[in-house]
C-alpha atoms as a PDB file:
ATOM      1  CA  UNK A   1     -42.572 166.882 104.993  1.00  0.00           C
ATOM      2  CA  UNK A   2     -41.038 164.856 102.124  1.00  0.00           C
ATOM      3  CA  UNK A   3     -41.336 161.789 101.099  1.00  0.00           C
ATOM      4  CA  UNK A   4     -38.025 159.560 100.339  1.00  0.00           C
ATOM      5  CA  UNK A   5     -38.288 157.660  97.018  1.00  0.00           C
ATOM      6  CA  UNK A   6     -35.543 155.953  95.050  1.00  0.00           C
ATOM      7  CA  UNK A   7     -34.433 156.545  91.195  1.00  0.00           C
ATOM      8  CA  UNK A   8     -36.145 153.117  90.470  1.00  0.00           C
ATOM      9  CA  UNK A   9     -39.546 154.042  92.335  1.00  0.00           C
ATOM     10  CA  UNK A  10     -39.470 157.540  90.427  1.00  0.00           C
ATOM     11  CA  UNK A  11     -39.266 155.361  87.476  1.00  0.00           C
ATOM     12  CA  UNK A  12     -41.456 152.719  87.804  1.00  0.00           C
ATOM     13  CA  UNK A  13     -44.320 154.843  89.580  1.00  0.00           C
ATOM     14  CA  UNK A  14     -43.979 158.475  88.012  1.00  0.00           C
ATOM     15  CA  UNK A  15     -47.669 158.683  87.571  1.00  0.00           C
ATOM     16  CA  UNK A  16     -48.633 158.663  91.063  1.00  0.00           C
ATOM     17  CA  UNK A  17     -45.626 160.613  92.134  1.00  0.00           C
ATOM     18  CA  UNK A  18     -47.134 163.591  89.797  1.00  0.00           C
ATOM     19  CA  UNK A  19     -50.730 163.015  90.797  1.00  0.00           C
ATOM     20  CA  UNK A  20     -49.172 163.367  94.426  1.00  0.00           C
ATOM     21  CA  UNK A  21     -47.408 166.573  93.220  1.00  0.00           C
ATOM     22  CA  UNK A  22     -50.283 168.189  92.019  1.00  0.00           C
ATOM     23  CA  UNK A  23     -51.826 167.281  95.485  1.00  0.00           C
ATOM     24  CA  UNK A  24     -48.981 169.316  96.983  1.00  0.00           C
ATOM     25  CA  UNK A  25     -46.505 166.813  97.944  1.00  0.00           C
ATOM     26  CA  UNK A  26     -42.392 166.927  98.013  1.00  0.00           C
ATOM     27  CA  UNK A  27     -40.211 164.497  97.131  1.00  0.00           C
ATOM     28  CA  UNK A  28     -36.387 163.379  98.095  1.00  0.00           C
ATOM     29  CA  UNK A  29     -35.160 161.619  95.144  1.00  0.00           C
ATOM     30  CA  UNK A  30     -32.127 159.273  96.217  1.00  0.00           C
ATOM     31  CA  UNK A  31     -29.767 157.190  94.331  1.00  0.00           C
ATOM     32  CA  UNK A  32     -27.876 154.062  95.806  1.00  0.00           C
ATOM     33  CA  UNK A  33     -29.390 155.834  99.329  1.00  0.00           C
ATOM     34  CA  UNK A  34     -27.556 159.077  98.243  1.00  0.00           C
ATOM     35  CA  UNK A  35     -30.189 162.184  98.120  1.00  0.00           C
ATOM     36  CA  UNK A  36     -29.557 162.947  94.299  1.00  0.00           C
ATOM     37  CA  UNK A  37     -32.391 165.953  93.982  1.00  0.00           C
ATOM     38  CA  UNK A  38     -35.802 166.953  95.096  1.00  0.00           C
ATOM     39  CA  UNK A  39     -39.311 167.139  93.328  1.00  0.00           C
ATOM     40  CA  UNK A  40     -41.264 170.170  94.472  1.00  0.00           C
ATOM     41  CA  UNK A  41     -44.911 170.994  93.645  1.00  0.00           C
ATOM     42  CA  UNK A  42     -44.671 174.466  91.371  1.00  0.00           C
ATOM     43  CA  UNK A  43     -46.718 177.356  93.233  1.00  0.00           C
ATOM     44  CA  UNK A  44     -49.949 178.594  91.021  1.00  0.00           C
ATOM     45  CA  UNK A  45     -49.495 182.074  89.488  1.00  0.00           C
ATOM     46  CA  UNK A  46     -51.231 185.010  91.288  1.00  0.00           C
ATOM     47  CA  UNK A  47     -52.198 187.412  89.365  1.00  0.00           C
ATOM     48  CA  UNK A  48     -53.285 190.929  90.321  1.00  0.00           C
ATOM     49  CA  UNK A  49     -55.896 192.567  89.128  1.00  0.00           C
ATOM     50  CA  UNK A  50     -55.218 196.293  87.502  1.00  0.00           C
ATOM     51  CA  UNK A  51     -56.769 198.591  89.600  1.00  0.00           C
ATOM     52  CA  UNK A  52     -54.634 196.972  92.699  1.00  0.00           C
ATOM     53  CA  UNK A  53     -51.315 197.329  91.419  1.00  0.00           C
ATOM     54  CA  UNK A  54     -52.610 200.799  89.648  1.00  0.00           C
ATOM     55  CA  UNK A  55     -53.181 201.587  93.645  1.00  0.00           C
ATOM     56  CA  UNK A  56     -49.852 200.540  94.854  1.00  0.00           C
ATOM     57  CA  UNK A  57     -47.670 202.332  92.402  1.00  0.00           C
ATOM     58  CA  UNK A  58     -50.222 205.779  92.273  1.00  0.00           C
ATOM     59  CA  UNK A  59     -47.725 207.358  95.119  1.00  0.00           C
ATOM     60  CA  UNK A  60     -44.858 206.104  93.535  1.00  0.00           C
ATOM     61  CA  UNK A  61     -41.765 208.851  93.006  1.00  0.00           C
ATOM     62  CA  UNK A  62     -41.784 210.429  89.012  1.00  0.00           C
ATOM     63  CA  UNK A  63     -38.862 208.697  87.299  1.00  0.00           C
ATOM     64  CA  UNK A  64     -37.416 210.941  84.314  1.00  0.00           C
ATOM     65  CA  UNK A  65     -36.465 207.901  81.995  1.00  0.00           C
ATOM     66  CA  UNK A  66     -33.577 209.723  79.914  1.00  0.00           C
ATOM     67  CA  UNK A  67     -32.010 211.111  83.614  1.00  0.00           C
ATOM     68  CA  UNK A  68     -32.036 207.145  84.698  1.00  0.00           C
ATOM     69  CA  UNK A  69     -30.361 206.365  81.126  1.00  0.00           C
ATOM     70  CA  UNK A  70     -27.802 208.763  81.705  1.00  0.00           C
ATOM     71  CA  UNK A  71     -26.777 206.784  84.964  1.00  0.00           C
ATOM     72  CA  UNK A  72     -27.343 203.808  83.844  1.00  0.00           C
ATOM     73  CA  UNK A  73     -24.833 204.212  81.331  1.00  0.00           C
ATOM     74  CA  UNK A  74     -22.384 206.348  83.229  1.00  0.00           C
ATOM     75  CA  UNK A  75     -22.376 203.154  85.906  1.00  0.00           C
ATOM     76  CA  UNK A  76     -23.222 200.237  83.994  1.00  0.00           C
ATOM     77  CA  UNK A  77     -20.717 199.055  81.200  1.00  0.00           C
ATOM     78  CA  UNK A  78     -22.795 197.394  78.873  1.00  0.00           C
ATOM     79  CA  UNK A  79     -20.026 196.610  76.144  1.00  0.00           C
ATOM     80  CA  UNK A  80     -20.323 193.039  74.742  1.00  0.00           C
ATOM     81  CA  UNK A  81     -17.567 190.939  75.016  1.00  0.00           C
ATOM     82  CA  UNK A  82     -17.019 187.538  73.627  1.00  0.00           C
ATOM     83  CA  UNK A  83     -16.300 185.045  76.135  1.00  0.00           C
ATOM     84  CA  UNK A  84     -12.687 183.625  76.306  1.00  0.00           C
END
């Protein structure tokens, strides 16, 4: 559940909003009583460890790299064009 806070409190009491961030807690951000934008705690990074994802791709298709090229550039334009 969020918590509602005002512009002002966000202010005045940013501190203990981020120590309650890092606790896991959300925040509705409103101005003048209009909801203006939320503060959400950022996931941690998982990381796998090698020999996991080495298991998940080892039955994984062959992919011939200049075969994908080929399509890639028979389906893909790629030209650069300066914005107008």
């Amino acid at each position: 559940m969020e918590r509602k806070i005002t512009q002002r409190e966000l202010r005045n009491q940013s501190g203990e909003i981020m120590r309650a961030l890092d606790r896991g807690e959300r925040f509705l951000v409103t101005r003048n009583g209009v909801p203006v934008g939320e503060l959400t705690p950022l996931r941690p990074r998982r990381f796998a460890k090698t020999a996991e994802v080495l298991a998940h791709f080892r039955g994984a298709p062959h992919i011939d790299f200049r075969r994908f090229r080929r399509d890639i550039d028979r389906h893909v334009d790629q030209r650069v064009r300066p914005r107008g």
